[in-house]
C-alpha atoms as a PDB file:
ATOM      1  CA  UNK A   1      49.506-136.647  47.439  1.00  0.00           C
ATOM      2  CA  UNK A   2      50.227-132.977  47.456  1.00  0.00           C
ATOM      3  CA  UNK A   3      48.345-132.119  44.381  1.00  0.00           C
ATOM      4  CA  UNK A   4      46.047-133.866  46.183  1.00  0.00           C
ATOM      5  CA  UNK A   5      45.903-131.860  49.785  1.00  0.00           C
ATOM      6  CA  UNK A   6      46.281-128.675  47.233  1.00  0.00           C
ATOM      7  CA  UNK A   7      43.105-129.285  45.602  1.00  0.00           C
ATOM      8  CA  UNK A   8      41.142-130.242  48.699  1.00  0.00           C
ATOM      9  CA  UNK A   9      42.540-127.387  50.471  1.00  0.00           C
ATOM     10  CA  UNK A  10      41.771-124.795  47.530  1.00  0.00           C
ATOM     11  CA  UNK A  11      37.936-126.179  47.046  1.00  0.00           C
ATOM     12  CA  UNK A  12      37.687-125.905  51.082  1.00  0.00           C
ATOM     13  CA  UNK A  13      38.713-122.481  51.418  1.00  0.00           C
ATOM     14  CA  UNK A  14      36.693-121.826  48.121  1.00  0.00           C
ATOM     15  CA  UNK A  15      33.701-123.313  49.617  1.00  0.00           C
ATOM     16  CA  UNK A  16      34.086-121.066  53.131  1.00  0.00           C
ATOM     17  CA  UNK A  17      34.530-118.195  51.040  1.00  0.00           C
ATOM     18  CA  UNK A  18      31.394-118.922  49.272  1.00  0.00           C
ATOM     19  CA  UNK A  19      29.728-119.609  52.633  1.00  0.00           C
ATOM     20  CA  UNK A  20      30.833-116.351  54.234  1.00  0.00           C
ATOM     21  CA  UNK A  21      29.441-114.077  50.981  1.00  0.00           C
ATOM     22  CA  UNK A  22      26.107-116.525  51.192  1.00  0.00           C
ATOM     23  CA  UNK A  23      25.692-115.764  55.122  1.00  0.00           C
ATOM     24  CA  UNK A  24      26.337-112.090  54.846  1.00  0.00           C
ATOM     25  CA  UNK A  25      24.189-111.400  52.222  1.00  0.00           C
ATOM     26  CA  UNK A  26      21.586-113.114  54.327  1.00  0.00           C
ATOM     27  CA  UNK A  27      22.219-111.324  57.199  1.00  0.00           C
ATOM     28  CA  UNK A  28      21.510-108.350  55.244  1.00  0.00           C
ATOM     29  CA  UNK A  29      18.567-109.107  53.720  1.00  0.00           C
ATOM     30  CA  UNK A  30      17.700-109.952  57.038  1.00  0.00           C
ATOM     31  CA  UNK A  31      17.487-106.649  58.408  1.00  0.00           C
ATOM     32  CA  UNK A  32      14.564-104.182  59.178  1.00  0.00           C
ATOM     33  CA  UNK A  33      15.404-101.605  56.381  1.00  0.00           C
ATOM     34  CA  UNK A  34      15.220-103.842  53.958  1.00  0.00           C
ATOM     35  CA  UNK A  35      12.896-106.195  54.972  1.00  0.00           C
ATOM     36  CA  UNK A  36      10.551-103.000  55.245  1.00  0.00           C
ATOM     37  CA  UNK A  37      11.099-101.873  52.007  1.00  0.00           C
ATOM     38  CA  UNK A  38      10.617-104.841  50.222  1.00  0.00           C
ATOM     39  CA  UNK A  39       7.215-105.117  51.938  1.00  0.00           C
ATOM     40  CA  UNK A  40       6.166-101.476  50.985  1.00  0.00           C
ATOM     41  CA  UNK A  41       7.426-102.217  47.273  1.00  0.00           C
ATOM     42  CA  UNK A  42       5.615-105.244  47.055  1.00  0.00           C
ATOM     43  CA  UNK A  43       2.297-103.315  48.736  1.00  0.00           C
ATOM     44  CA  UNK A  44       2.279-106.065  51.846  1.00  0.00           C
ATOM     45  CA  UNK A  45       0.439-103.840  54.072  1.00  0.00           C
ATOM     46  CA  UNK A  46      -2.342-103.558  51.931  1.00  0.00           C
ATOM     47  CA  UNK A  47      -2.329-107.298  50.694  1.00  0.00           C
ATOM     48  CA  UNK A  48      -3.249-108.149  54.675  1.00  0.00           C
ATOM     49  CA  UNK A  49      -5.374-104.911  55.124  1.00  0.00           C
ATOM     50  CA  UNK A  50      -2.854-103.009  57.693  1.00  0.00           C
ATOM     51  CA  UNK A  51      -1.301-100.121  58.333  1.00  0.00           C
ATOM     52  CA  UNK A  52       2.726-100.039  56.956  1.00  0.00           C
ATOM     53  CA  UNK A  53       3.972 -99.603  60.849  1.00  0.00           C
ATOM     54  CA  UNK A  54       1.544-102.441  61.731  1.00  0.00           C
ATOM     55  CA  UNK A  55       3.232-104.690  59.112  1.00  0.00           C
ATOM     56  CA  UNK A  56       6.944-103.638  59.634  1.00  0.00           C
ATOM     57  CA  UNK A  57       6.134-104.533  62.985  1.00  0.00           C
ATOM     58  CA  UNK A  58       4.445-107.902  62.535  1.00  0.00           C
ATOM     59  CA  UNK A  59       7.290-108.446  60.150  1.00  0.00           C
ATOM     60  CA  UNK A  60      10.010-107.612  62.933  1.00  0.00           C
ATOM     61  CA  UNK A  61       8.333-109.703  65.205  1.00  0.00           C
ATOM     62  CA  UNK A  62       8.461-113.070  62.918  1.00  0.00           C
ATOM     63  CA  UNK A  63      12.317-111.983  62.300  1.00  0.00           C
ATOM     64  CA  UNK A  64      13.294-112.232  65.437  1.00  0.00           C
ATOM     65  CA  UNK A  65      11.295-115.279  66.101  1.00  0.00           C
ATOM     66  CA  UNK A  66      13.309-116.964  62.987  1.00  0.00           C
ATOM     67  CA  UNK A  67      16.729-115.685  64.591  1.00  0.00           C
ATOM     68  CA  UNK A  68      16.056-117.012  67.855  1.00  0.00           C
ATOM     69  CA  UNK A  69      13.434-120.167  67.642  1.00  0.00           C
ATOM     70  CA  UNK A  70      10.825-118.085  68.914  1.00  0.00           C
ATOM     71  CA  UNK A  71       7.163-119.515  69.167  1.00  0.00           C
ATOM     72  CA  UNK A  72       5.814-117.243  66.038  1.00  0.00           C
ATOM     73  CA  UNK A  73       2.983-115.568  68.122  1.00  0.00           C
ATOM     74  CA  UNK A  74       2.744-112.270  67.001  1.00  0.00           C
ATOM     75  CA  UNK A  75      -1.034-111.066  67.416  1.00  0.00           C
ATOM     76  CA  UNK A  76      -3.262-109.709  64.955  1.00  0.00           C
ATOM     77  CA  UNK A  77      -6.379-107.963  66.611  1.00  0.00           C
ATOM     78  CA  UNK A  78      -7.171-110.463  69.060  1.00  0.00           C
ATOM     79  CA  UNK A  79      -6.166-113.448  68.042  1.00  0.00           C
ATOM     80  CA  UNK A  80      -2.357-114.781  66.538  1.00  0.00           C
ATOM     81  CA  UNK A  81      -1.154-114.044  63.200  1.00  0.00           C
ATOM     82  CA  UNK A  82      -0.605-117.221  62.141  1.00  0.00           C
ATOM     83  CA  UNK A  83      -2.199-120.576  61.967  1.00  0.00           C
ATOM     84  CA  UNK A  84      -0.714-123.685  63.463  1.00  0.00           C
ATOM     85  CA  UNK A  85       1.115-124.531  60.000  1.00  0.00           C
ATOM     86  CA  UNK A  86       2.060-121.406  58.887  1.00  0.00           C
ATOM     87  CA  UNK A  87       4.211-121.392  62.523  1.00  0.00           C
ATOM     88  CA  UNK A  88       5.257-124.553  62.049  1.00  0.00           C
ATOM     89  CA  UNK A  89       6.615-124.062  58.465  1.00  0.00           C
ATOM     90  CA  UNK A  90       8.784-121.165  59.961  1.00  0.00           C
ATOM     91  CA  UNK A  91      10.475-123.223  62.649  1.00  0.00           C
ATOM     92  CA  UNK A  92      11.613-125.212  59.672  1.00  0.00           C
ATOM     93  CA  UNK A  93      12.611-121.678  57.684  1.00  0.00           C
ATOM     94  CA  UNK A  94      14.106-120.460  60.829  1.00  0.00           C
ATOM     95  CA  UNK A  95      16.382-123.717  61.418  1.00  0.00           C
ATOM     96  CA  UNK A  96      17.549-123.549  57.802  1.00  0.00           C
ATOM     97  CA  UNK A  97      18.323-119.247  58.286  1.00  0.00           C
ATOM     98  CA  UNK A  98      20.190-120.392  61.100  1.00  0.00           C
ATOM     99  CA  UNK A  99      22.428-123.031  59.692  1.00  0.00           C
ATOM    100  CA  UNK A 100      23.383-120.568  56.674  1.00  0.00           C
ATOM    101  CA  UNK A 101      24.128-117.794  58.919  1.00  0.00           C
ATOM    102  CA  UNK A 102      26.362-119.959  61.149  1.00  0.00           C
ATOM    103  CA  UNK A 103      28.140-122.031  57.890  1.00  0.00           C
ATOM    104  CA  UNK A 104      28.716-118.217  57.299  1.00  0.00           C
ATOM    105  CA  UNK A 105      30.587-117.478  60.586  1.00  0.00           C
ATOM    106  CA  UNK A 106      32.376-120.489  59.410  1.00  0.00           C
ATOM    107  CA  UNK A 107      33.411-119.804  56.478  1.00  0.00           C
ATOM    108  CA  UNK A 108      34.693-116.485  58.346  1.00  0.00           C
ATOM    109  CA  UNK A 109      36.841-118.378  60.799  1.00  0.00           C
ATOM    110  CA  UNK A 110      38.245-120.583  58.234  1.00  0.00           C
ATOM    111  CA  UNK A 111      39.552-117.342  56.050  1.00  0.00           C
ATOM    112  CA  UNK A 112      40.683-116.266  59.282  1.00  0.00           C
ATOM    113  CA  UNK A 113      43.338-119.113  59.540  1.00  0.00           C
ATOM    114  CA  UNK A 114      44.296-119.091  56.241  1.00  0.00           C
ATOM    115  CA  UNK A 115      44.567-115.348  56.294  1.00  0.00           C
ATOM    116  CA  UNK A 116      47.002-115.954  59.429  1.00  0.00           C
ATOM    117  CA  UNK A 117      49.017-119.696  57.581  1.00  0.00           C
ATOM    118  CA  UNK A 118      49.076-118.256  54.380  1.00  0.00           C
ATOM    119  CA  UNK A 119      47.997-114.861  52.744  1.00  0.00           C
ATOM    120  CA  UNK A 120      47.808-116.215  49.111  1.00  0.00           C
ATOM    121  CA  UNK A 121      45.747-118.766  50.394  1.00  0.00           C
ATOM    122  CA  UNK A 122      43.169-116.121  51.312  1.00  0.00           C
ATOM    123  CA  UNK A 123      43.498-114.306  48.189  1.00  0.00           C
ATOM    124  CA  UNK A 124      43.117-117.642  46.133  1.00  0.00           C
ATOM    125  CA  UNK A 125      39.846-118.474  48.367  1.00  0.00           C
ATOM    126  CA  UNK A 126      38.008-115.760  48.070  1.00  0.00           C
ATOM    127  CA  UNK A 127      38.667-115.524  44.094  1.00  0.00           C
ATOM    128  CA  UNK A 128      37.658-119.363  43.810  1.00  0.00           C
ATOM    129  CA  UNK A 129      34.389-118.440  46.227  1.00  0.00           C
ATOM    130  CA  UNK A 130      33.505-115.273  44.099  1.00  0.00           C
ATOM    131  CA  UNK A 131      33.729-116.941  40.607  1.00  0.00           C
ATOM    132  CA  UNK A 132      31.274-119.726  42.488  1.00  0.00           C
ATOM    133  CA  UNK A 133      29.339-117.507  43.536  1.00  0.00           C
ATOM    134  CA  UNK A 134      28.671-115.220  40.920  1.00  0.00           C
ATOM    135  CA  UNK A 135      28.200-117.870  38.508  1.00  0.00           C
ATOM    136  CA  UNK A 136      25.700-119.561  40.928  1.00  0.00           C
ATOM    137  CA  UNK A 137      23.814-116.148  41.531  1.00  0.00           C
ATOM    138  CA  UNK A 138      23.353-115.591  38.189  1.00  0.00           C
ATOM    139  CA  UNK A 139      21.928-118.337  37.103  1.00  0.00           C
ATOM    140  CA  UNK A 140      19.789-118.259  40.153  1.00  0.00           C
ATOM    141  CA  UNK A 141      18.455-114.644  38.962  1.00  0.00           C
ATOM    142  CA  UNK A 142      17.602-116.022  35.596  1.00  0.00           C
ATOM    143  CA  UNK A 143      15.687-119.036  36.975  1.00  0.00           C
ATOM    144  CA  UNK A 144      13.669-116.511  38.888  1.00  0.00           C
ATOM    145  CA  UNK A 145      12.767-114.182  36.989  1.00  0.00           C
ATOM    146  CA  UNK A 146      12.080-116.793  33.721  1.00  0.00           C
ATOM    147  CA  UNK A 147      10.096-119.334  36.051  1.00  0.00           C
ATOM    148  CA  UNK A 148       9.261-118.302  39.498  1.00  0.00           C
ATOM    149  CA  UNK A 149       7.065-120.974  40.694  1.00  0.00           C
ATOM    150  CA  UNK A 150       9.154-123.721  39.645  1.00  0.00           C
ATOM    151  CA  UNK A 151      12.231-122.591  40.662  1.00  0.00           C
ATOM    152  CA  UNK A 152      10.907-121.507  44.210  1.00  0.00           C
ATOM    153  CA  UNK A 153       8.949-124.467  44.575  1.00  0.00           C
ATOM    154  CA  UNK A 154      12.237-126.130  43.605  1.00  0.00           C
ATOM    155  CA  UNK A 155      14.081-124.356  46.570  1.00  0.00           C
ATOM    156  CA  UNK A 156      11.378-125.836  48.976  1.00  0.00           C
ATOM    157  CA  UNK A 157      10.842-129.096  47.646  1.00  0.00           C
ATOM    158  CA  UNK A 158      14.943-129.603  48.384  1.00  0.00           C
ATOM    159  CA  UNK A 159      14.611-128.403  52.054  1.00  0.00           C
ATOM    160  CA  UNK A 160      11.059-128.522  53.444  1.00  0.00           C
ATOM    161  CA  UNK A 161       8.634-131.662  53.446  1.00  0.00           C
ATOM    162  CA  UNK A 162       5.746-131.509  50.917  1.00  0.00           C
ATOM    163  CA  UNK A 163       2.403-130.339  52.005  1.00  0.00           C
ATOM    164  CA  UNK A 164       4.174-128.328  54.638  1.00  0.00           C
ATOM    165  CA  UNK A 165       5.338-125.012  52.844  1.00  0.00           C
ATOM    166  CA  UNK A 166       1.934-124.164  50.968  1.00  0.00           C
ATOM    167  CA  UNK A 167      -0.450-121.198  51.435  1.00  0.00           C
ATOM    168  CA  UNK A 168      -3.391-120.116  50.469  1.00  0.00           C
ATOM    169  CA  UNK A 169      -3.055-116.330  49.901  1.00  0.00           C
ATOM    170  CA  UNK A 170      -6.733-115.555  49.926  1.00  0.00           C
ATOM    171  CA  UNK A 171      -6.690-117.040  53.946  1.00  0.00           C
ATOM    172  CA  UNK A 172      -3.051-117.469  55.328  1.00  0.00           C
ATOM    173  CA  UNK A 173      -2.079-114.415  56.385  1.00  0.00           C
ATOM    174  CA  UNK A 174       1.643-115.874  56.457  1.00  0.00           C
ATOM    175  CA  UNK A 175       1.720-115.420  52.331  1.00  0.00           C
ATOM    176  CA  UNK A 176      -0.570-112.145  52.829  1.00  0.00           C
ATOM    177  CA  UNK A 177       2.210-110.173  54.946  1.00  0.00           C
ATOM    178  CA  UNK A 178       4.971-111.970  52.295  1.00  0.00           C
ATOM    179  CA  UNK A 179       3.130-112.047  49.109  1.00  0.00           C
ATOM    180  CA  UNK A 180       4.564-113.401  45.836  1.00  0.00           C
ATOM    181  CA  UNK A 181       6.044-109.892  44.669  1.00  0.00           C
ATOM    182  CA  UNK A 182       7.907-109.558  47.594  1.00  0.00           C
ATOM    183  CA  UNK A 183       9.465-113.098  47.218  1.00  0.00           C
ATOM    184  CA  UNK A 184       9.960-111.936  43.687  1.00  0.00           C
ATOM    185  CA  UNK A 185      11.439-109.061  44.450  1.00  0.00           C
ATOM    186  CA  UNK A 186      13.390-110.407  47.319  1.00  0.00           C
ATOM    187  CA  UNK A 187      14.623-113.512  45.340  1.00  0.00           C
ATOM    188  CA  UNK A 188      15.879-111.515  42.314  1.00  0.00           C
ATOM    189  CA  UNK A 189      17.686-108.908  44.410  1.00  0.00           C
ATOM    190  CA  UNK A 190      19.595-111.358  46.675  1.00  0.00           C
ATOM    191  CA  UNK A 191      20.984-113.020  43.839  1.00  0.00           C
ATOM    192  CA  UNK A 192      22.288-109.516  42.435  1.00  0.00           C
ATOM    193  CA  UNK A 193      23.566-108.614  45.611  1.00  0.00           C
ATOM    194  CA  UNK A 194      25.191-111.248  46.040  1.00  0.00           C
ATOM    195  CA  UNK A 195      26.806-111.690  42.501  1.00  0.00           C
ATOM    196  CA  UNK A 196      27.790-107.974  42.892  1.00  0.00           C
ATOM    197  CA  UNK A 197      29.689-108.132  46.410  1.00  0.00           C
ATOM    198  CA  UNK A 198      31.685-111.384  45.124  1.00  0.00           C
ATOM    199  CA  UNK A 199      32.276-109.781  41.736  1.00  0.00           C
ATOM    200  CA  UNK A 200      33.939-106.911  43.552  1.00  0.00           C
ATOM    201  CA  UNK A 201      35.996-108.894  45.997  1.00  0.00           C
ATOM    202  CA  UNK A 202      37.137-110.791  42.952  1.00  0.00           C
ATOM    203  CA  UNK A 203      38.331-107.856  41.408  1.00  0.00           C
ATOM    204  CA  UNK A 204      39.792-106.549  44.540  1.00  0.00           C
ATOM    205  CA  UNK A 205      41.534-109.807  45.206  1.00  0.00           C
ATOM    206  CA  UNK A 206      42.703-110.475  41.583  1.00  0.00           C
ATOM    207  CA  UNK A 207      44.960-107.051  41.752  1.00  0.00           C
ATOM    208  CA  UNK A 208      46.297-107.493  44.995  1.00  0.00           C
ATOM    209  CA  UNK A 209      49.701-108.840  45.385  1.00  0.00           C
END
């Protein structure tokens, strides 16, 4: 039974660690500088025929709406931004943000105790998570970049219903402010942040004793 609890515990900790990296990368990804630049790389302003502080702005405003269940009712002119669907698809996008920013205060509080029962146990956790991780996020990168559409309609096939998470990008302004180069962009970059920041805290963990 102890090899047993051993591996259960190791694969836990493991998966928390991989949780926390996962969470924080969102959270970062999440944020106005790079949310911004990703939209002036990927020329978003001009895609919806606005100013770059207009769509920073518009962009903020859906953010926050994801972070907090807003209603998704930013204005465009006179009327909203977004159609009845396009809103409705983001609830669904904001529940999911949600969930893998809080699995990634989990994951947090979980290293926390072991850090405080055990330190190895932290230092075997977040070497377990990092060589999950990075294996995960590379792969990821290379599904991206070699097939885009399939892989991202993959993602949202596994976690949205069908019919509910498509756009047309010559009338939804939803996939006009985001176009595909900024998902692109956005997709490839996560992954290589991510692989990066648990390569190093592999490294860092793997000398420490």
């Amino acid at each position: 039974m102890k090899p047993l609890r051993r591996l259960l515990r190791r694969a836990l900790l493991a998966l928390a660690a991989a949780a926390l990296a996962i969470g924080a990368t969102t959270a970062i990804f999440l944020t106005p500088p790079v949310v911004h630049l990703l939209l002036r790389v990927s020329d978003a302003p001009a895609v919806l025929g606005v100013e770059p502080a207009m769509a920073d702005a518009l962009s903020d405003a859906l953010v926050g709406d994801l972070l907090t269940d807003g209603a998704f009712d930013a204005p465009l002119g006179d009327a909203p931004l977004l159609s009845a669907g396009e809103r409705s698809h983001l609830v669904d996008v904001g529940g999911l943000l949600r969930a893998v920013l809080v699995a990634g205060l989990g994951g947090l509080l979980v290293l926390i105790l072991a850090r405080l029962r055990r330190r190895a146990w932290l230092r075997a956790a977040i070497r377990d998570g990092a060589a999950l991780i990075v294996g995960g996020a590379l792969v990821a990168a290379a599904a991206f970049t070699l097939a885009f559409d399939a892989t991202f309609s993959l993602f949202h096939g596994l976690f949205f219903a069908a019919g509910t998470w498509t756009f047309n990008p010559a009338t939804d302004r939803l996939v006009q402010l985001y176009p595909e180069s900024f998902w692109i962009l956005a997709a490839l970059l996560f992954c290589l942040a991510l692989a990066v920041i648990s390569l190093i805290s592999y490294r860092i963990t793997a000398r420490t004793r």
